[in-house]
Protein backbone atom coordinates (compact mmCIF):
# COMPACT_ATOMS: atom_id res chain seq x y z
CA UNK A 1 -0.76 8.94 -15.23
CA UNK A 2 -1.82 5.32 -14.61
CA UNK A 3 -2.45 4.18 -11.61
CA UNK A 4 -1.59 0.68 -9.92
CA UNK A 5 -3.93 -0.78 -7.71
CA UNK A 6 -3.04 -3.62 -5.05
CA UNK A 7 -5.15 -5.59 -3.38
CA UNK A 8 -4.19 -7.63 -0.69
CA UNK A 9 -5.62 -10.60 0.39
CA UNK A 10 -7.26 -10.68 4.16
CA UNK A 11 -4.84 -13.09 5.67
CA UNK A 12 -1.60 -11.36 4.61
CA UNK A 13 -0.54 -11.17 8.10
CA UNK A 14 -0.27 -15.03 8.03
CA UNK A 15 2.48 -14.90 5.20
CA UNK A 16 6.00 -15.67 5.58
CA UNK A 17 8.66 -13.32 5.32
CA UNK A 18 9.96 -15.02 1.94
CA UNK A 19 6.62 -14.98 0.48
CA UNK A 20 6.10 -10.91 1.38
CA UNK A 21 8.87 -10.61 -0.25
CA UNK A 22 7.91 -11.96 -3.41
CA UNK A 23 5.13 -10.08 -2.96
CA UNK A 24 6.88 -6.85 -3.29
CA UNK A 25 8.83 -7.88 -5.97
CA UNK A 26 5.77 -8.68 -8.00
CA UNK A 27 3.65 -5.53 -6.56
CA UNK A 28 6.88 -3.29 -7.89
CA UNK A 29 8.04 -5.08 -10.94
CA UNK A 30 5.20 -2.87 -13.01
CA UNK A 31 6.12 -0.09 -11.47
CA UNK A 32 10.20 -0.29 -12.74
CA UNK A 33 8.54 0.99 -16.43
CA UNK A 34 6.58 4.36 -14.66
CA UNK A 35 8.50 7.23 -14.69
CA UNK A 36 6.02 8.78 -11.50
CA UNK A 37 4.57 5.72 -10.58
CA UNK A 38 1.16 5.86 -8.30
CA UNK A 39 0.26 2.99 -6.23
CA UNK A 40 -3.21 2.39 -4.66
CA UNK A 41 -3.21 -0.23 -1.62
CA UNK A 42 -6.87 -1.50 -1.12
CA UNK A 43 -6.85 -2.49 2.27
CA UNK A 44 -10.36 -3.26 2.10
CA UNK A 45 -10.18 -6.89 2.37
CA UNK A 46 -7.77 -7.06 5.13
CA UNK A 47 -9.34 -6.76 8.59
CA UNK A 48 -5.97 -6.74 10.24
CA UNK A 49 -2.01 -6.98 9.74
CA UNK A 50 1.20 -6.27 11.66
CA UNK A 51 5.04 -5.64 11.13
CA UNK A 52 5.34 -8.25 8.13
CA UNK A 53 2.48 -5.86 6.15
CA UNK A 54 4.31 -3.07 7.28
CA UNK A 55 7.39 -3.49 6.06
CA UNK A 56 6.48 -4.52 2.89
CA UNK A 57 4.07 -1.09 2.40
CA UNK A 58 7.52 0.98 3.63
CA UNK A 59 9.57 -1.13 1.22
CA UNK A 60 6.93 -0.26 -1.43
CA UNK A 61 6.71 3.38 -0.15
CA UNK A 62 10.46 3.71 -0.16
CA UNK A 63 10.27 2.35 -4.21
CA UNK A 64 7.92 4.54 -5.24
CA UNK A 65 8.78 8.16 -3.75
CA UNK A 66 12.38 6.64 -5.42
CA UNK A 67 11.05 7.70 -8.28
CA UNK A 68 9.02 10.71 -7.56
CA UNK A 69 5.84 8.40 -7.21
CA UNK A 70 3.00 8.63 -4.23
CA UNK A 71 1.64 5.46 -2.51
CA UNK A 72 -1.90 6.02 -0.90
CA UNK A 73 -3.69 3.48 1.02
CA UNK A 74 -7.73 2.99 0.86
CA UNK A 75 -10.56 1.02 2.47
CA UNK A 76 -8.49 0.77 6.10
CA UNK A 77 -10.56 -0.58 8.34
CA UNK A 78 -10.97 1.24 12.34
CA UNK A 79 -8.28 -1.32 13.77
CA UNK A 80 -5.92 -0.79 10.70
CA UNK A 81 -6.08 2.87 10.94
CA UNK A 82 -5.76 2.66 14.47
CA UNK A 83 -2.28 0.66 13.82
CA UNK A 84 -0.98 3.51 11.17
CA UNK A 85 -2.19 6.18 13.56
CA UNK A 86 -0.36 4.49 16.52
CA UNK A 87 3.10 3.56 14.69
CA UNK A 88 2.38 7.70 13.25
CA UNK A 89 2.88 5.91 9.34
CA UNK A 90 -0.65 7.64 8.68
CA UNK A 91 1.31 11.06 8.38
CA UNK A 92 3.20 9.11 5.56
CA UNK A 93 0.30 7.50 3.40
CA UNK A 94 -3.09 9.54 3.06
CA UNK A 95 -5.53 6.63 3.95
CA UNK A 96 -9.17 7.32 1.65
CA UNK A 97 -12.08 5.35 2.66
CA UNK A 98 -12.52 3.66 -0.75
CA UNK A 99 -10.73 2.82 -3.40
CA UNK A 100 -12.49 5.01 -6.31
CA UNK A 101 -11.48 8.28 -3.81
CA UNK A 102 -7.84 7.12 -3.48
CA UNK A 103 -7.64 6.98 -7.49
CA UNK A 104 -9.49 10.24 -7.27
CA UNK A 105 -7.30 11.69 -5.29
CA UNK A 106 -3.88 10.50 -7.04
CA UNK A 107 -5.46 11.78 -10.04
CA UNK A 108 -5.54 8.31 -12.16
């Protein structure tokens, strides 16, 4: 299976809702052609994001198990994985501390 990785860029959070969207568009246009599509988010360059990042990893979650697929997230830092702990959306995504174990893990 191939694997798609995304990496977002640290200031993410400071995106407009138009522009996220775009984002997701272009973050799940690759996946339309996967029949089990598996979807990496490297966190690892984003110190810290809020209900605009959110949404668009549940939009992209919602996508992907759509069509059988698993979305993992990797490189979270302590405050991110404090977030997903708090809002409980780490029992939805396994969170990997690096990106090579998140591909690892999904198998790619």
């Amino acid at each position: 299976p191939i694997s798609v990785v995304v990496v977002p860029t640290g200031n993410i959070e400071g995106m407009s809702w138009d522009l996220i969207e775009q984002a997701a568009d272009m973050v799940m246009a690759p996946l339309a052609d996967q029949k089990v599509p598996l979807v990496v988010i490297d966190l690892s360059s984003v110190g810290y994001f809020g209900s605009v990042f959110l949404a668009l990893l549940l939009r992209c979650h919602k996508f992907v198990k759509s069509r059988g697929g698993e979305l993992v997230l990797a490189g979270a830092s302590p405050m991110a994985r404090e977030l997903l702990r708090i809002t409980a959306l780490d029992t939805l995504w396994a969170i990997y501390d690096d990106r090579d174990s998140a591909l690892e893990a999904v198998g790619a």
